[in-house]
Protein backbone atom coordinates (compact mmCIF):
# COMPACT_ATOMS: atom_id res chain seq x y z
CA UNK A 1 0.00 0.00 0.00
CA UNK A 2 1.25 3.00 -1.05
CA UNK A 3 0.29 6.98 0.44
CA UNK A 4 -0.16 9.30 -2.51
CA UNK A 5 -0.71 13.65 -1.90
CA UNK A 6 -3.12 15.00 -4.66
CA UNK A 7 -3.00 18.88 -4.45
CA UNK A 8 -4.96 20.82 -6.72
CA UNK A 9 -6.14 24.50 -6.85
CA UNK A 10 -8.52 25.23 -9.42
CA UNK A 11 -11.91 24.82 -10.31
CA UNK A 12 -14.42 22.13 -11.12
CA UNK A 13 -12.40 21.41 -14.84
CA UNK A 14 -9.38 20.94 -12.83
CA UNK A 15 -11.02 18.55 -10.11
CA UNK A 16 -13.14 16.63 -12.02
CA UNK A 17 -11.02 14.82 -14.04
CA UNK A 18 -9.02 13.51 -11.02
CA UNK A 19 -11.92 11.83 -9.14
CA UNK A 20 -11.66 8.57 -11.63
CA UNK A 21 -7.91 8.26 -10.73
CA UNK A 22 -8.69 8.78 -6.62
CA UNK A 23 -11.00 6.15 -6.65
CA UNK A 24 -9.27 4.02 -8.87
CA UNK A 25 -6.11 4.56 -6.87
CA UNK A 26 -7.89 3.68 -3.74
CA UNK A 27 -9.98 0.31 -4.75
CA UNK A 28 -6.01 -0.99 -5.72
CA UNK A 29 -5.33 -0.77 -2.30
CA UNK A 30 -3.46 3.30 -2.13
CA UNK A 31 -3.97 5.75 0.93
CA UNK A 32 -4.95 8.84 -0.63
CA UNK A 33 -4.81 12.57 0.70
CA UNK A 34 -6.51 15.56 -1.53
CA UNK A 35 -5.57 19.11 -0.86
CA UNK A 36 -7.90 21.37 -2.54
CA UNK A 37 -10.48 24.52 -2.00
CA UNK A 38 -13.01 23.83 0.84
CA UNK A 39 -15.68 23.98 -1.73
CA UNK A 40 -14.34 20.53 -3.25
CA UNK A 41 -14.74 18.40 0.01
CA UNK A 42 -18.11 16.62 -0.31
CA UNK A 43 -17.41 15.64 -3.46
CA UNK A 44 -13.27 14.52 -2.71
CA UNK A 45 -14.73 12.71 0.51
CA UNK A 46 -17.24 10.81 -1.30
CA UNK A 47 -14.17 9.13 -3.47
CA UNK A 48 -12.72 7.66 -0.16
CA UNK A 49 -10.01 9.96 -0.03
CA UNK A 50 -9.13 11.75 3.19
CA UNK A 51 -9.77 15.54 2.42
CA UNK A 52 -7.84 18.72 3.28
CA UNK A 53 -9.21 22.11 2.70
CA UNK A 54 -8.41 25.95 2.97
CA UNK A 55 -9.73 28.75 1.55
CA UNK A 56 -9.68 29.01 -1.90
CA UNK A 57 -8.66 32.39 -3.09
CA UNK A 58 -7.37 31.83 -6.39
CA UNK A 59 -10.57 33.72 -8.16
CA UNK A 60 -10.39 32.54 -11.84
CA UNK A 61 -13.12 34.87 -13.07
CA UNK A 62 -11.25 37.27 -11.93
CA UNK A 63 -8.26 36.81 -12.90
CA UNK A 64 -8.62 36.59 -16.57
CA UNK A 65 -11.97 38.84 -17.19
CA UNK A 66 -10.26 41.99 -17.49
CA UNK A 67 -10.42 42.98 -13.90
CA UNK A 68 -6.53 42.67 -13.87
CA UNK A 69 -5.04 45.52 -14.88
CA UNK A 70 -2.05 48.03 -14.26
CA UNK A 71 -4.35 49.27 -11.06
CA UNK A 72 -5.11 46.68 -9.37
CA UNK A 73 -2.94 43.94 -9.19
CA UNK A 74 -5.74 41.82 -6.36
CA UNK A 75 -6.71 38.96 -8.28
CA UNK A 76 -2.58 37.83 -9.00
CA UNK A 77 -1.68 38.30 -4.83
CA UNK A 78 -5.12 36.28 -4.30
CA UNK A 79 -3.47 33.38 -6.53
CA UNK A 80 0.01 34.25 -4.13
CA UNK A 81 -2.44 33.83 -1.04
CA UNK A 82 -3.63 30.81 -2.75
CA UNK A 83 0.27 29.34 -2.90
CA UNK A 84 0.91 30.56 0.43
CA UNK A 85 -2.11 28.48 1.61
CA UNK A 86 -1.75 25.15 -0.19
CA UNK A 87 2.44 25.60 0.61
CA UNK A 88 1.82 25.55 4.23
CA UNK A 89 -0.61 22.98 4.51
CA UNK A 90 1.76 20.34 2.78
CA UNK A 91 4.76 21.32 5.41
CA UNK A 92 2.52 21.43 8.51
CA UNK A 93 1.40 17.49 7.40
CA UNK A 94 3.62 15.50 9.48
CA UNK A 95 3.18 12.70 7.43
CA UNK A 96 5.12 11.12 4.81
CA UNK A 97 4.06 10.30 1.36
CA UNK A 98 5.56 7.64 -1.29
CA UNK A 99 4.33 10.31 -4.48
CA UNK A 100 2.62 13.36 -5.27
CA UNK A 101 0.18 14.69 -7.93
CA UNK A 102 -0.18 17.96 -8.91
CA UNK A 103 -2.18 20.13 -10.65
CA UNK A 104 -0.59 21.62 -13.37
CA UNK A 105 -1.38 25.57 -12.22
CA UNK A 106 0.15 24.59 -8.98
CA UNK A 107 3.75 25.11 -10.47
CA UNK A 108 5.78 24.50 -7.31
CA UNK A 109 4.32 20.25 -7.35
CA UNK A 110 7.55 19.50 -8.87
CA UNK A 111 10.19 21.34 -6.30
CA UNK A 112 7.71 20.31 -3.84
CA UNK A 113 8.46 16.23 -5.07
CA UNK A 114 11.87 17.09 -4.83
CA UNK A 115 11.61 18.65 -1.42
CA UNK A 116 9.65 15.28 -0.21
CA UNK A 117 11.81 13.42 -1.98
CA UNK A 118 8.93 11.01 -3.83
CA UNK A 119 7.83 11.06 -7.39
CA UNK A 120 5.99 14.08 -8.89
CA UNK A 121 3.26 13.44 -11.52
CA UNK A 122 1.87 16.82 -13.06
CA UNK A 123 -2.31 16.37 -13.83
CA UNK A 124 -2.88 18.59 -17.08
CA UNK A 125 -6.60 18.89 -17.66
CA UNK A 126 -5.74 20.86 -20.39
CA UNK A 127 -3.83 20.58 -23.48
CA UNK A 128 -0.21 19.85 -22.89
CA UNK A 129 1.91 22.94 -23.69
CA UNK A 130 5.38 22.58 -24.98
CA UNK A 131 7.37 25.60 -27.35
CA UNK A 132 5.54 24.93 -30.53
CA UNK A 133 1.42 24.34 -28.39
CA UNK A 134 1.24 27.07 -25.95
CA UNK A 135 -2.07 27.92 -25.44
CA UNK A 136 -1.47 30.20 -23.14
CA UNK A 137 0.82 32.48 -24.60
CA UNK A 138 -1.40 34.75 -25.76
CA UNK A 139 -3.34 35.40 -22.24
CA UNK A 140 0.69 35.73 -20.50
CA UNK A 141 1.30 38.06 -23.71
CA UNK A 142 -1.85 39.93 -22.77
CA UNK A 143 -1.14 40.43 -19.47
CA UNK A 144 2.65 40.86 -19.68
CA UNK A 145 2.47 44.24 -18.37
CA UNK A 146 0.95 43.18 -14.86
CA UNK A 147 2.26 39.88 -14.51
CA UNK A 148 5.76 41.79 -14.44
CA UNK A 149 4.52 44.29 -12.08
CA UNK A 150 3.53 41.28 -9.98
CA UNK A 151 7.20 40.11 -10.30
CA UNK A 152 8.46 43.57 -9.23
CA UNK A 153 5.81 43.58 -6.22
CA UNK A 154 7.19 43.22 -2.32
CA UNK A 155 4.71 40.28 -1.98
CA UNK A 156 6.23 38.09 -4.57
CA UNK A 157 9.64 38.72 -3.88
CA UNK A 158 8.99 38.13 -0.47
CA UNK A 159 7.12 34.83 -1.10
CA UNK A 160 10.18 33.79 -3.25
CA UNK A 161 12.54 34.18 -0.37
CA UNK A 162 10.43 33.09 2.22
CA UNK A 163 10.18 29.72 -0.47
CA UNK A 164 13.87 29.20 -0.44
CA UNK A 165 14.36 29.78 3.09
CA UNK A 166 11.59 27.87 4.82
CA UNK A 167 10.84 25.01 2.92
CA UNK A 168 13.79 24.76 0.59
CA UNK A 169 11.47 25.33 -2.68
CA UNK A 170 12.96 26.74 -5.84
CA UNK A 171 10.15 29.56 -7.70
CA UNK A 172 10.16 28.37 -11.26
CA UNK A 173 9.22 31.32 -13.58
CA UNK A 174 5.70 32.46 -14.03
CA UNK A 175 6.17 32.32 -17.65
CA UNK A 176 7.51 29.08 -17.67
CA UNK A 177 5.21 27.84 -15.83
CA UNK A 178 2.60 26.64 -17.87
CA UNK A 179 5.19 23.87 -19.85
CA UNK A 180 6.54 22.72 -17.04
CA UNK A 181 7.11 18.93 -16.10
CA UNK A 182 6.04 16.07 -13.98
CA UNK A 183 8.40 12.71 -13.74
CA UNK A 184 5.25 12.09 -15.50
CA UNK A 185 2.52 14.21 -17.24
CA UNK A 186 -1.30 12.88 -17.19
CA UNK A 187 -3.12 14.17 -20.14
CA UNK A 188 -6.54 13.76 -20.00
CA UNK A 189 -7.10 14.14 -23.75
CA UNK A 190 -5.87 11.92 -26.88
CA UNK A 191 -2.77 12.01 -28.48
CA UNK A 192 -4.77 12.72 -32.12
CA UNK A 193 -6.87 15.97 -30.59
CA UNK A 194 -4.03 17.44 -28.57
CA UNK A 195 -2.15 19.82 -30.34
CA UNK A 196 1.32 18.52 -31.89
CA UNK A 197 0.05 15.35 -30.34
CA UNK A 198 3.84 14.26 -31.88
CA UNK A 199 5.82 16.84 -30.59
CA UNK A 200 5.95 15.73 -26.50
CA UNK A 201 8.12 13.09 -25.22
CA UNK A 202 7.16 9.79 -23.93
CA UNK A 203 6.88 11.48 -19.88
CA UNK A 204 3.22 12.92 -21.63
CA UNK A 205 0.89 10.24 -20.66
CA UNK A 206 -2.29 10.86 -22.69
CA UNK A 207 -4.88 8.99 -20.95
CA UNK A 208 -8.04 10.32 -22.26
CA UNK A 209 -10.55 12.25 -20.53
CA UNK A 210 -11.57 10.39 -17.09
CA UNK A 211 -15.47 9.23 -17.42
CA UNK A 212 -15.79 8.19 -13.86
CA UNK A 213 -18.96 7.57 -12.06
CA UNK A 214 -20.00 10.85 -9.91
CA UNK A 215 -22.07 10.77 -6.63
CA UNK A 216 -23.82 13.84 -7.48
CA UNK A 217 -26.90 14.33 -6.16
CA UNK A 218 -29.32 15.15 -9.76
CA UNK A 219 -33.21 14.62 -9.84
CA UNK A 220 -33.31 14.98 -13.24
CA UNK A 221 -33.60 12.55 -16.31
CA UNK A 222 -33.81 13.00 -19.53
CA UNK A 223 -36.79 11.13 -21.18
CA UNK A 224 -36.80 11.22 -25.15
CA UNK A 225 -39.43 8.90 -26.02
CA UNK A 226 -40.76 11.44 -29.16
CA UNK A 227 -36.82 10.69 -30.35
CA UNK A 228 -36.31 14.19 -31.85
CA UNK A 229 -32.87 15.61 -31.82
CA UNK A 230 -31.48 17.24 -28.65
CA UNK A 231 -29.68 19.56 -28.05
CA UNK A 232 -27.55 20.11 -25.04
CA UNK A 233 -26.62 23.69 -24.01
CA UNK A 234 -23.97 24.68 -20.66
CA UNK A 235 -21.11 27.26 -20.46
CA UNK A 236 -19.79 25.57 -17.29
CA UNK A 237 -19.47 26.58 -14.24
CA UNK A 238 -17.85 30.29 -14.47
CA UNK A 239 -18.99 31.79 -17.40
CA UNK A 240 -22.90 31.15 -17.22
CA UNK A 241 -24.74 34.28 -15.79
CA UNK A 242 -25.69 35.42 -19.31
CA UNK A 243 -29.46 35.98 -18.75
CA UNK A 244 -28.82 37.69 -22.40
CA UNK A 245 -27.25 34.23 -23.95
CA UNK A 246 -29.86 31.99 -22.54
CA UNK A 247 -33.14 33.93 -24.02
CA UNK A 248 -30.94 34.34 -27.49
CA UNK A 249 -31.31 30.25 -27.10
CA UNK A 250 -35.43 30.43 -26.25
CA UNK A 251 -35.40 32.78 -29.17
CA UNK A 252 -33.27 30.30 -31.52
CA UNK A 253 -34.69 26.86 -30.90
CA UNK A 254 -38.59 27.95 -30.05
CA UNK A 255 -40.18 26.55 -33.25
CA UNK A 256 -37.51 24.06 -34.02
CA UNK A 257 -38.45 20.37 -33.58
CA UNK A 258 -36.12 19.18 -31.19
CA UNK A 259 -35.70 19.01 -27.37
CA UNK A 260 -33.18 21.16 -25.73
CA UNK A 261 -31.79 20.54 -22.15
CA UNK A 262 -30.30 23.85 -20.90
CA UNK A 263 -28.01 23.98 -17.51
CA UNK A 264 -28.20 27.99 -16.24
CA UNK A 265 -25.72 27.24 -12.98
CA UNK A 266 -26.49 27.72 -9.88
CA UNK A 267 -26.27 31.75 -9.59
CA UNK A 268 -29.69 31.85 -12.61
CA UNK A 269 -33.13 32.32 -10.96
CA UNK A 270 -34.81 30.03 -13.67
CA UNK A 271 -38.10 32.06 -12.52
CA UNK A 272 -36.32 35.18 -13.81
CA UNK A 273 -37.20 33.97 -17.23
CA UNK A 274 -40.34 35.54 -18.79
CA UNK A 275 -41.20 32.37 -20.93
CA UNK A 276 -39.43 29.19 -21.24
CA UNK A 277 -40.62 27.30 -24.97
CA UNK A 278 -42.51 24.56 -24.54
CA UNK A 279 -39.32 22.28 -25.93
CA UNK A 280 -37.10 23.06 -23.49
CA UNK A 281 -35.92 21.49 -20.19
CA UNK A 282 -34.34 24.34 -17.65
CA UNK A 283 -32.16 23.26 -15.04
CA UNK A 284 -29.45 25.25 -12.63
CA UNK A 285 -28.14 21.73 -12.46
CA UNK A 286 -27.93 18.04 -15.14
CA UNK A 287 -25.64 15.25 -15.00
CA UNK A 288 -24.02 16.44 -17.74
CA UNK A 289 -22.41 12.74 -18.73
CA UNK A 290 -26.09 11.22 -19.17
CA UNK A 291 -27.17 14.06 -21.06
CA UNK A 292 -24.43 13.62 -23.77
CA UNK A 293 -24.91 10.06 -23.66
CA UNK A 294 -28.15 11.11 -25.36
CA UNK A 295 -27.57 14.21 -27.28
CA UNK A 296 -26.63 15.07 -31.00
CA UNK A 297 -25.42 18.31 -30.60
CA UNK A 298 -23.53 20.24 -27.44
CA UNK A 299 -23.60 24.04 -27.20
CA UNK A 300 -20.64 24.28 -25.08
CA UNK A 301 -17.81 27.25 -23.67
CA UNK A 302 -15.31 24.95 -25.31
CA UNK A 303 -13.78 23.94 -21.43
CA UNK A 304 -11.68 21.16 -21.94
CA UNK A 305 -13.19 18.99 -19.70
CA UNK A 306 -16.61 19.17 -21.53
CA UNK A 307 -15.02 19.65 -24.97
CA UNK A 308 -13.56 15.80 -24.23
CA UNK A 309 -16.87 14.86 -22.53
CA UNK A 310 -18.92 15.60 -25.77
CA UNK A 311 -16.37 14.21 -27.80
CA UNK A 312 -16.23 11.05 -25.76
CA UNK A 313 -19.92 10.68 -26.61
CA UNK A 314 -19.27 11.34 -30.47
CA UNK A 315 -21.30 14.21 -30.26
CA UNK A 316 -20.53 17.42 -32.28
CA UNK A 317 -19.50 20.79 -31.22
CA UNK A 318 -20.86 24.47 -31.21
CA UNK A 319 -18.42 26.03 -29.14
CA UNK A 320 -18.36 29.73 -27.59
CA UNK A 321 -14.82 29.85 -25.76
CA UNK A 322 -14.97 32.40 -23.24
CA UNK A 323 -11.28 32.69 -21.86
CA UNK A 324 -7.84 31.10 -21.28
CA UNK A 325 -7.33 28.22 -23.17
CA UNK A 326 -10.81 27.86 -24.45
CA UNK A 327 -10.28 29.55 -27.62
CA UNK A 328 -7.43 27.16 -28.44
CA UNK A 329 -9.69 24.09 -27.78
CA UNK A 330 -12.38 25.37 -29.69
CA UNK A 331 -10.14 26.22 -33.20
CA UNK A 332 -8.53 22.53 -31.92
CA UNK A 333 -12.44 20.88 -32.35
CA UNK A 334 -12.98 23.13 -35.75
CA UNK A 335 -9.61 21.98 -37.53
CA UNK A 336 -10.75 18.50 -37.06
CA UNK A 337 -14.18 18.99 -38.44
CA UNK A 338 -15.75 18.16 -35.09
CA UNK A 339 -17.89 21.52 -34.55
CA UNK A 340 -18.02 25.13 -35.16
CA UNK A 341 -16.74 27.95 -33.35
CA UNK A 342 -18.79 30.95 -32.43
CA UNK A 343 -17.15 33.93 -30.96
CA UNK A 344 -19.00 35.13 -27.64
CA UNK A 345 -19.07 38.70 -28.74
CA UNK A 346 -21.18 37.34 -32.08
CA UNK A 347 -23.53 35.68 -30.43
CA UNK A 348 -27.16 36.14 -31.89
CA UNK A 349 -30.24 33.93 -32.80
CA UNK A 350 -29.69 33.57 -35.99
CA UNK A 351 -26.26 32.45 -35.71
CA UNK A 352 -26.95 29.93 -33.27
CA UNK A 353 -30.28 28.27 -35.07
CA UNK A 354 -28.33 28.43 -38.63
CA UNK A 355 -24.96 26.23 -36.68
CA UNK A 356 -27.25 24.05 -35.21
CA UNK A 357 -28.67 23.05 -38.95
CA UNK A 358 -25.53 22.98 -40.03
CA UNK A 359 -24.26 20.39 -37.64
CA UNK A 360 -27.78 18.46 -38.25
CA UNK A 361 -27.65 18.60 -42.05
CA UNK A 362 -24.10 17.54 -42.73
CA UNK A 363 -23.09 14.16 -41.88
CA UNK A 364 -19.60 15.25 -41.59
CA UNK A 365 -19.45 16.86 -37.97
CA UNK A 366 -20.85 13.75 -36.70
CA UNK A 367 -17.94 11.39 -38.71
CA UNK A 368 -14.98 13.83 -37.03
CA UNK A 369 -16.74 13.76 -34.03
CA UNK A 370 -16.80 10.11 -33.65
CA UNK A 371 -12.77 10.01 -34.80
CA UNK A 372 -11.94 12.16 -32.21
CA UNK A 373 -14.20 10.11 -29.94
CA UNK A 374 -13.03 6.71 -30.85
CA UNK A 375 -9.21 8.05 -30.12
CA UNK A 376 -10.30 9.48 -26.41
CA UNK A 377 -12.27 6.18 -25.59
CA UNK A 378 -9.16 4.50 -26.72
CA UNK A 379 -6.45 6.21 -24.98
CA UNK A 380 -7.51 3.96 -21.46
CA UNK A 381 -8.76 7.03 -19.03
CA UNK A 382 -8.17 6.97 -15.37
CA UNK A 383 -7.55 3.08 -15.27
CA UNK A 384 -4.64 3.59 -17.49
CA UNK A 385 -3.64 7.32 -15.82
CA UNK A 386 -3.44 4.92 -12.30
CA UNK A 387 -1.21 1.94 -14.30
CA UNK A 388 1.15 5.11 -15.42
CA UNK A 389 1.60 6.16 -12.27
CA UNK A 390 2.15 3.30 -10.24
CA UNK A 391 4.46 1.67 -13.00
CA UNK A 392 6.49 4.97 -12.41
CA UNK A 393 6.72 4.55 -7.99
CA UNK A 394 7.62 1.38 -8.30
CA UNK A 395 10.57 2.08 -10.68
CA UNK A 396 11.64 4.84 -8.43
CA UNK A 397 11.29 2.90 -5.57
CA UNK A 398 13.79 0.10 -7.28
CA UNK A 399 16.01 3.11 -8.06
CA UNK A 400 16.17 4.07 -4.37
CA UNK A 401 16.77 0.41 -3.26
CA UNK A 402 19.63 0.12 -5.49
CA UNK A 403 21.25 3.17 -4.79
CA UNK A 404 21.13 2.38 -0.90
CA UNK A 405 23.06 -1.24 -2.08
């Protein structure tokens, strides 16, 4: 039996994907600890896993919705705060672990592996970023200005040190950052969708997304006896207070002969709505996995958790990529001939009915889709993730035995 430290500090895109590789972890017999936001622990607990929370600061909304700027530098010392948080928590343990994984933002899981002295495995829930694929560039290019200032600031330079001097840890660059490695790197997409799939050594692990079972409490089931089409609309869990976006949809889809299921989130008042058409199923809340088990197209932000979700599914794309990487794995689904891309500034009626008919009419969305789908159902999800990473302890742990000989 082996102990293994998950730390993660992100949002639902970022924990999701790692609940299939706790449990899977733990039914083969590993100990498993889960650092993450408070808000994560009912769902972390329910895997088995012992949970350990703190405050999660690290705002992403605000971070990359234009609230940063050369006056207010709050949302980059939240993600500091954030650090300082998670860092402390792993040194005031008092407990030993045989190997860590990370999540990818956290960019210290690698000097904290070394610190520990166990493996490190980096968890990239989105596409792998190397010199020729980063996806990010254009958001660090974007914000270059501030993210320098942040550099210059007394509270990063005085994280740094206090880093080095307290717990031995080594700052890798903020720019970096984003391509750095694990001993191992779990990629929970396909070799054929990720970008440059060729270009990344054999320490990438592309596993596939990770379709796990998930003990969430949902009422709701979608019955489709009348067997139109259906369509499937959510912008995830950040970007989804668009009271504007949703009636655009009522207005789109009202005399259209299909059923739509629409997730709002949790902050909609579905009341708020003046008229709901008769076709369409609101809810703040769906299993999203049994809705795409059933649906033919998926109106999505273009998240790369539910960009492989629909995909997994074989179901075409409309995507609407709000920030960060999204606009990357929307052009990604596009070039393949999996869905089309709408950008969220363009957003109107029209548009949306006439990409819906598109995708319907032409058989060709649906024959990409199922490629890309056939390669992520393939590419063994959190059951080959788990075989990746215990393959790799037990090497290391031959490696230490021989170099104590």
């Amino acid at each position: 039996m082996k102990k293994a430290l998950f730390v993660n500090m992100c949002g639902q895109g970022h924990v999701n994907p790692t609940i299939g590789l706790v449990k899977e972890l733990i039914v083969r017999g590993d100990q498993v600890t889960y650092i993450a936001g408070e808000e994560f622990r009912n769902k972390i607990e329910k895997t088995g896993a012992k949970f350990i929370g703190y405050k999660n600061s690290f705002d992403v909304q605000n971070l990359f919705n234009g609230n940063l700027n050369s006056e207010n530098n709050d949302p980059l010392l939240k993600v500091i705060g954030t650090f300082k948080n998670i860092v402390e928590t792993l040194f005031n343990l008092n407990e030993t672990f045989d190997y860590i994984v990370y999540d990818s933002a956290f960019m210290l899981g690698n000097e904290v592996g070394r610190v520990f002295k166990i493996p490190a495995i980096c968890s990239i829930t989105t596409f792998a970023a190397n010199k020729r694929t980063n996806c990010l560039s254009e958001q660090i290019k974007k914000f270059g200005p501030n993210i320098q200032k942040l550099l210059n600031s007394f509270e990063y330079m005085n994280f740094v040190k206090n880093l080095k001097q307290e717990y031995g840890i080594t700052c890798p660059s903020i720019v970096t950052a984003v391509s750095a490695k694990g001993m191992i790197n779990i990629v929970y997409t396909s070799k054929y969708f990720q970008l440059c799939g060729e270009s990344f050594d054999e320490s990438y692990k592309f596993v596939g997304p990770s379709i796990a079972a998930r003990k969430e409490d949902v009422s709701f089931t979608l019955e489709n006896n009348e067997k139109k089409k259906v369509i499937y609309i959510s912008l995830g869990t950040i970007f989804n207070g668009s009271i504007e976006f949703y009636e655009n949809c009522f207005k789109a889809f009202d005399n259209m002969d299909v059923k739509i299921v629409m997730s709002v989130g949790k902050n909609i008042d579905i009341k708020a709505f003046k008229s709901i058409p008769s076709n369409f199923i609101v809810r703040n809340y769906v299993s999203q996995l049994k809705i795409l088990k059933h649906a033919d197209v998926f109106i999505t932000h273009g998240g790369m958790n539910s960009t492989n979700e629909g995909l997994y599914y074989d179901v075409p794309l409309i995507l609407i990529p709000q920030f960060v990487d999204q606009p990357a794995v929307a052009n990604r689904v596009a070039e393949l001939g999996a869905g089309i891309v709408i950008e969220k500034d363009k957003v109107t009626q029209e548009i949306l009915k006439q990409s819906v008919i598109n995708i319907l009419s032409n058989n060709d969305f649906k024959i990409n889709s199922k490629k890309i789908g056939k390669s992520l159902r393939e590419a063994g999800g959190y059951k080959k993730a788990v075989d990746e990473i215990l393959n790799l302890t037990s090497l290391y742990e031959e490696v230490a035995y021989d170099n104590e000989k």
